[in-house]
C-alpha atoms as a PDB file:
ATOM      1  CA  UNK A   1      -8.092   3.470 -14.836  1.00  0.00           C
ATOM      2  CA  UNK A   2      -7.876   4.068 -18.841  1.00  0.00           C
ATOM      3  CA  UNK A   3     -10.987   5.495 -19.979  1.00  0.00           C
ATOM      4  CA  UNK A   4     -11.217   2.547 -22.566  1.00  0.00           C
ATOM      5  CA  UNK A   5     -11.171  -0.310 -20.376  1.00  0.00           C
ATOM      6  CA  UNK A   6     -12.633  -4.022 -22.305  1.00  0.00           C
ATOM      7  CA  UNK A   7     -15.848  -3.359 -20.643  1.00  0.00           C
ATOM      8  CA  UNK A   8     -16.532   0.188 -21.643  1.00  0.00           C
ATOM      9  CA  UNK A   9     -14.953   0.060 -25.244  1.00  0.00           C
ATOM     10  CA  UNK A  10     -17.632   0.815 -28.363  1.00  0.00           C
ATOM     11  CA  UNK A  11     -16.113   0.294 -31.488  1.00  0.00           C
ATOM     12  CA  UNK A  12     -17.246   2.873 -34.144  1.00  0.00           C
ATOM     13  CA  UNK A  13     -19.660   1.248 -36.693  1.00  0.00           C
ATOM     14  CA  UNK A  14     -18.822   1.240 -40.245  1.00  0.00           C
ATOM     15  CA  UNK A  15     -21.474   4.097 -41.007  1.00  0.00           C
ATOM     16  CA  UNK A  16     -19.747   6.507 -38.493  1.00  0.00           C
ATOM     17  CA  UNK A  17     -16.494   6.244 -40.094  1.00  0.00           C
ATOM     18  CA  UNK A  18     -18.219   6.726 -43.773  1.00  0.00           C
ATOM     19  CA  UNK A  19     -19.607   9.991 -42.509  1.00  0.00           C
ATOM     20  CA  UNK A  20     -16.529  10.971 -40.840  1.00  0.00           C
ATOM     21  CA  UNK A  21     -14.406  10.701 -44.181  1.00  0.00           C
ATOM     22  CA  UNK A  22     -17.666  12.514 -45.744  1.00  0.00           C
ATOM     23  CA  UNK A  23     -16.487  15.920 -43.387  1.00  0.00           C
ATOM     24  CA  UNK A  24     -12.666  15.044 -43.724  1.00  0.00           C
ATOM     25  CA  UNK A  25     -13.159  15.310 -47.453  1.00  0.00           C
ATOM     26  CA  UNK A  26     -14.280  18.821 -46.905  1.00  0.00           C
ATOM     27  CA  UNK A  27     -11.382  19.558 -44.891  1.00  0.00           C
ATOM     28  CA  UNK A  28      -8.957  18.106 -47.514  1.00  0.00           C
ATOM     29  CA  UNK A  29     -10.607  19.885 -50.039  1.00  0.00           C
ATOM     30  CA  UNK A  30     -10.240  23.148 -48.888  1.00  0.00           C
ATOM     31  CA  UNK A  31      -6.428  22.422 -48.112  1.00  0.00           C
ATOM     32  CA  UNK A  32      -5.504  21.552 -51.252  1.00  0.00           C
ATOM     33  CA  UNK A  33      -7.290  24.368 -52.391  1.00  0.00           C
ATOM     34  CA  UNK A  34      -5.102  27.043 -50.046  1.00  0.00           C
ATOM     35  CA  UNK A  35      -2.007  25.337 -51.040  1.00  0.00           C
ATOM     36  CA  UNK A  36      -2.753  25.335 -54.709  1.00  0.00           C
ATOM     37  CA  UNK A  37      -3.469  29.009 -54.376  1.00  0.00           C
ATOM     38  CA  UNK A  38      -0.398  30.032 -52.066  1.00  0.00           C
ATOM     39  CA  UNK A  39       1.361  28.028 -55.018  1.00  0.00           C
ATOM     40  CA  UNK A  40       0.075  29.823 -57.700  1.00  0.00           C
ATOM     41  CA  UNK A  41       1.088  33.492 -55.899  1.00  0.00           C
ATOM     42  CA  UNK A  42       4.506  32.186 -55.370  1.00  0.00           C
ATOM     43  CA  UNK A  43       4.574  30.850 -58.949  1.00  0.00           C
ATOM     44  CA  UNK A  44       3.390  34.460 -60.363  1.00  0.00           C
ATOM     45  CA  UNK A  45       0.793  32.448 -61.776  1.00  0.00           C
ATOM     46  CA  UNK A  46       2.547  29.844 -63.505  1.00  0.00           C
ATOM     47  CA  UNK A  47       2.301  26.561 -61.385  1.00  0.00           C
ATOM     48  CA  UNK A  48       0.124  24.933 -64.443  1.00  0.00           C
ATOM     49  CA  UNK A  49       1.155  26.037 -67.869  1.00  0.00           C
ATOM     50  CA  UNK A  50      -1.162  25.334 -71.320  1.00  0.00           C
ATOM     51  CA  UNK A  51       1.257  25.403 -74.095  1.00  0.00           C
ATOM     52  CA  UNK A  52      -1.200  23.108 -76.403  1.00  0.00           C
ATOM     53  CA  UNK A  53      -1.296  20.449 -73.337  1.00  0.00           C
ATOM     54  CA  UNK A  54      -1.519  21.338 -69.620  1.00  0.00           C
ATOM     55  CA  UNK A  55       1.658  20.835 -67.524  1.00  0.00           C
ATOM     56  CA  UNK A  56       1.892  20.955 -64.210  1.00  0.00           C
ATOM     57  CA  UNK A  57       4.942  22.027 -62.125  1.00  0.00           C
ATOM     58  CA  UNK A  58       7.076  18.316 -61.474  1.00  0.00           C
ATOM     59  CA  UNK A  59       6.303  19.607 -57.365  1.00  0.00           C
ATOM     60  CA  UNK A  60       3.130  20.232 -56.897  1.00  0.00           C
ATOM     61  CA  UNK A  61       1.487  16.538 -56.416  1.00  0.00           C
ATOM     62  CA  UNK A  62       4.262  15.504 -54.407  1.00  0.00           C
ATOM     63  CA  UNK A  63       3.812  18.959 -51.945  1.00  0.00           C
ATOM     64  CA  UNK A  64       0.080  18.598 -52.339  1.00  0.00           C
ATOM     65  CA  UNK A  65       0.391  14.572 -51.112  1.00  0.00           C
ATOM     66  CA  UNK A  66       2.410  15.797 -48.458  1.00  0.00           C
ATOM     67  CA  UNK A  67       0.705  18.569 -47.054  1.00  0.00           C
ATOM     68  CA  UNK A  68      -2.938  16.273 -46.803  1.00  0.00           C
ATOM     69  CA  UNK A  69      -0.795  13.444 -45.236  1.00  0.00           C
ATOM     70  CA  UNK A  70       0.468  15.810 -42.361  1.00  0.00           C
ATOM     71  CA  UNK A  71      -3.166  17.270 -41.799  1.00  0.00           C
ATOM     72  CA  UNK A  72      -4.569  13.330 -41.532  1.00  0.00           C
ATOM     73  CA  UNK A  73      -1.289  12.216 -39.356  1.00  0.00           C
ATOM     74  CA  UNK A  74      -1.020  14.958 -37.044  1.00  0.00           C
ATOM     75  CA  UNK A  75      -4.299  15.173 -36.122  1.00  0.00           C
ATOM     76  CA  UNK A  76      -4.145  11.782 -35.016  1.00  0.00           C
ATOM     77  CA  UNK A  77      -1.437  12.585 -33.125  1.00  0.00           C
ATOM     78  CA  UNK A  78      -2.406  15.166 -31.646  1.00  0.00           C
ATOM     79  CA  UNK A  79      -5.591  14.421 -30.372  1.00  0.00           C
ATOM     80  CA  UNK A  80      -6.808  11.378 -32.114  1.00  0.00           C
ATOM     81  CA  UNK A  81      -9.428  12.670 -33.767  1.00  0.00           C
ATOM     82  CA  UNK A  82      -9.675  14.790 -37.678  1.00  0.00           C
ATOM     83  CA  UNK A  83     -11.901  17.684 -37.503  1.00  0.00           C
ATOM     84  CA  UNK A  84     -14.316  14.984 -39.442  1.00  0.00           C
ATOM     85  CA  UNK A  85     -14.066  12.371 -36.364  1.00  0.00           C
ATOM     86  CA  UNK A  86     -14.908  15.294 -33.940  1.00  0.00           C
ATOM     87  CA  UNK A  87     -18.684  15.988 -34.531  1.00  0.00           C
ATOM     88  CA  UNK A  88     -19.110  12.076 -34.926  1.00  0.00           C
ATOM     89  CA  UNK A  89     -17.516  11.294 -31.306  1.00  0.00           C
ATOM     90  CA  UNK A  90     -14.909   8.852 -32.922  1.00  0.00           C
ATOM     91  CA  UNK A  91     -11.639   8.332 -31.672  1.00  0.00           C
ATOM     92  CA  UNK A  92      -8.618   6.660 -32.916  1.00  0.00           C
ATOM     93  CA  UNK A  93      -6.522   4.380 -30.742  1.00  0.00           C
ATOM     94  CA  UNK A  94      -3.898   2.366 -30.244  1.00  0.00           C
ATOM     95  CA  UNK A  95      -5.216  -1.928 -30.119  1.00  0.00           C
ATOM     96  CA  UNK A  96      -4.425  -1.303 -26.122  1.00  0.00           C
ATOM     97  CA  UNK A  97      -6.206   2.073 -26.221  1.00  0.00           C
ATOM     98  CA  UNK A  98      -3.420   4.936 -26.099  1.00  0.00           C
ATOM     99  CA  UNK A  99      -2.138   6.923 -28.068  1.00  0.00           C
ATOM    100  CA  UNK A 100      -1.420   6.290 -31.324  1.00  0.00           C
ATOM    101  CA  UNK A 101       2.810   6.110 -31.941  1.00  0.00           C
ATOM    102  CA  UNK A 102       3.926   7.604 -34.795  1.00  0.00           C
ATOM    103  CA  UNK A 103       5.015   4.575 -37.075  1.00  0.00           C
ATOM    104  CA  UNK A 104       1.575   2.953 -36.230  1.00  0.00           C
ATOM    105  CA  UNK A 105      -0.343   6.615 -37.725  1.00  0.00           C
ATOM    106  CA  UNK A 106       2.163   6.663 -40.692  1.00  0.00           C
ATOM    107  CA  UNK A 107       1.450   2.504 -41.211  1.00  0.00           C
ATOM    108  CA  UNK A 108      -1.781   3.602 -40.968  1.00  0.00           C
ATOM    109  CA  UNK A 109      -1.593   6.262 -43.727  1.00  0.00           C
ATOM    110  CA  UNK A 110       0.508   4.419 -46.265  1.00  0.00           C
ATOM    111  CA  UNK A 111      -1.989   1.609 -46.337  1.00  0.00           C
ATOM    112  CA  UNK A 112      -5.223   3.496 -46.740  1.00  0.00           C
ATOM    113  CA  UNK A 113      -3.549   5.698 -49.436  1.00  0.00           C
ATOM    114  CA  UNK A 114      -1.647   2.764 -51.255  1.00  0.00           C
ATOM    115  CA  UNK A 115      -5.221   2.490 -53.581  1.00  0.00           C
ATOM    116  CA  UNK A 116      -4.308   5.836 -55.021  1.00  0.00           C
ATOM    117  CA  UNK A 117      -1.407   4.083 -57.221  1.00  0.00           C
ATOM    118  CA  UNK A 118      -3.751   2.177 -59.031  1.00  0.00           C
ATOM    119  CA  UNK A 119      -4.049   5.655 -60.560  1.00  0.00           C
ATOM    120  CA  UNK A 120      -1.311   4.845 -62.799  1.00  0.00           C
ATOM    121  CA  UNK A 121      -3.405   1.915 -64.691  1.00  0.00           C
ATOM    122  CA  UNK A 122      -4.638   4.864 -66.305  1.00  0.00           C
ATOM    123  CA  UNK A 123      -2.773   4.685 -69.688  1.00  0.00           C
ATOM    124  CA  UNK A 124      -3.690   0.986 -69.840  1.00  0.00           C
ATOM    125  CA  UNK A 125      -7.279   0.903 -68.736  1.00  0.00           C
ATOM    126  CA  UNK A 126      -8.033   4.990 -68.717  1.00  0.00           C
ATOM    127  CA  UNK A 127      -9.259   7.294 -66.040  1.00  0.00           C
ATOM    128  CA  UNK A 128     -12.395   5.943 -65.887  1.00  0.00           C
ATOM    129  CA  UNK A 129     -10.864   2.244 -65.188  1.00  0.00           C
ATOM    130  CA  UNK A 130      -7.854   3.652 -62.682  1.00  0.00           C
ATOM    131  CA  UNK A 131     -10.556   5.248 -61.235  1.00  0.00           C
ATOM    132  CA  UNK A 132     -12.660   2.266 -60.728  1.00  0.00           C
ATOM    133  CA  UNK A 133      -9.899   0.167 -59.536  1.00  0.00           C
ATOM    134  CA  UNK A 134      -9.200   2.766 -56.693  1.00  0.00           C
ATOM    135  CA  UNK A 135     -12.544   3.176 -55.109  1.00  0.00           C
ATOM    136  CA  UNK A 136     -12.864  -0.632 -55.426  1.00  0.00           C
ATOM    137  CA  UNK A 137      -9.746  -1.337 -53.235  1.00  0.00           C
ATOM    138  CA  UNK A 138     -10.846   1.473 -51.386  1.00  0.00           C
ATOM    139  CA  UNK A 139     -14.418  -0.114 -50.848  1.00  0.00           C
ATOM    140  CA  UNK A 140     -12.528  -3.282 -50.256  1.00  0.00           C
ATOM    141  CA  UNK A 141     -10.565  -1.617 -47.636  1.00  0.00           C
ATOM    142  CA  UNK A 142     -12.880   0.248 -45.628  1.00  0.00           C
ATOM    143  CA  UNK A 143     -15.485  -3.134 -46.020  1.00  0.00           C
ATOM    144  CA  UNK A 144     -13.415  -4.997 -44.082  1.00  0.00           C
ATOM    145  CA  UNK A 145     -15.035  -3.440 -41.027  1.00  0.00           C
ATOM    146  CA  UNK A 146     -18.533  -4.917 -41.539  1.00  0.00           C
ATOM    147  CA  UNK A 147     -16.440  -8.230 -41.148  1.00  0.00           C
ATOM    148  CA  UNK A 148     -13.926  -7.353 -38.548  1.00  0.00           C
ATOM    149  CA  UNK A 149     -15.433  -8.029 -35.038  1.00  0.00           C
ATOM    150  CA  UNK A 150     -13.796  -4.924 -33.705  1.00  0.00           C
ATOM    151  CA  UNK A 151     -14.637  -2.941 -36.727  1.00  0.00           C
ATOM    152  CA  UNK A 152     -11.801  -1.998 -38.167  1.00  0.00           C
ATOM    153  CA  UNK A 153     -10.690  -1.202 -41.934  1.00  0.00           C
ATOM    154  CA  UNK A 154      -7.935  -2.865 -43.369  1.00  0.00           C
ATOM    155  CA  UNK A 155      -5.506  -0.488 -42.826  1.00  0.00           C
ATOM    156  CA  UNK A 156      -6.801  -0.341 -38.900  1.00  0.00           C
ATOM    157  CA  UNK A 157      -5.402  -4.214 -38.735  1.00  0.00           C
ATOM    158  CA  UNK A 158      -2.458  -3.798 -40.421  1.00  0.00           C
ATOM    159  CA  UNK A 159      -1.463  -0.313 -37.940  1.00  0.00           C
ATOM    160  CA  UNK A 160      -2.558  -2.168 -35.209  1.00  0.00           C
ATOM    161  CA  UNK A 161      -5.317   0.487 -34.497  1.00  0.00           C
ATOM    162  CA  UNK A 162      -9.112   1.130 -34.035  1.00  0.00           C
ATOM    163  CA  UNK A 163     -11.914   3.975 -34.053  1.00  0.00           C
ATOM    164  CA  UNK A 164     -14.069   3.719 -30.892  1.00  0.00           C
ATOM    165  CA  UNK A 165     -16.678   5.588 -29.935  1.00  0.00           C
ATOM    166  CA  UNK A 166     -16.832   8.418 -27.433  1.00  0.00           C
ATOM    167  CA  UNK A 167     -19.196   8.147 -24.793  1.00  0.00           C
END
């Protein structure tokens, strides 16, 4: 019998998930921060140049992008959970309650990160405005599980997966 059978399934409230992200931010952080710093040895310093404007190397966002979406999709391959999900007893599943497949944690990841282009209204409406824009989507996204009678974000729905609570 699947340890998440109708009867015994708790969906993870809205607050959980906020807190979650709250300790996953942490982790991210602190990746980016060892990859920008492995980076800069390999660069001999010059992965970000100042010649009268700052440039940075054409391969660093795209490897920094990369590296955070791996951390986020493999752990919820792995074991379902991001070391932020872990102290909070949250679990992501499958809609049946397995395991996650991997087009469903990649779905998953596209559509909660798809926000982050509306970093490039930037020249139009400036950082403070692309800014904006994202966390609103992003509020708009992660609000949809004070609506959703399973609790899931918008990005939950459209992977076909949910956070449930551990015992």
């Amino acid at each position: 019998m699947n340890a998440y059978t109708p009867a015994a399934v708790v969906y993870c409230p809205l607050w959980r998930r906020l807190l979650a992200l709250v300790y996953d931010l942490l982790a991210v952080v602190a990746i980016v921060m060892v990859v920008g710093y492995v980076c800069q040895r390999l660069t001999g310093g010059n992965l970000i140049s100042t010649d009268g404007q700052v440039q940075i190397a054409w391969w660093y966002r795209p490897l920094q992008a990369l590296v955070v979406a791996a951390y986020f999709v493999a752990s919820w391959l792995r074991g379902g959970q991001t070391l932020g999900m872990r102290p909070w007893r949250i679990r992501i599943t499958a809609a049946d309650g397995g395991r996650l497949a991997p087009a469903q944690a990649l779905v998953r990841l596209v559509v909660a990160a798809l926000p982050l282009l509306l970093l490039e209204l930037a020249p139009w409406v400036g950082l403070r405005g692309a800014l904006w824009a994202v966390a609103t989507a992003w509020v708009g996204g992660l609000g949809w599980a004070a609506i959703d009678p399973q609790r899931r974000a918008f990005h939950d729905v459209v992977a076909r997966t949910q956070l449930r609570r551990m015992g």
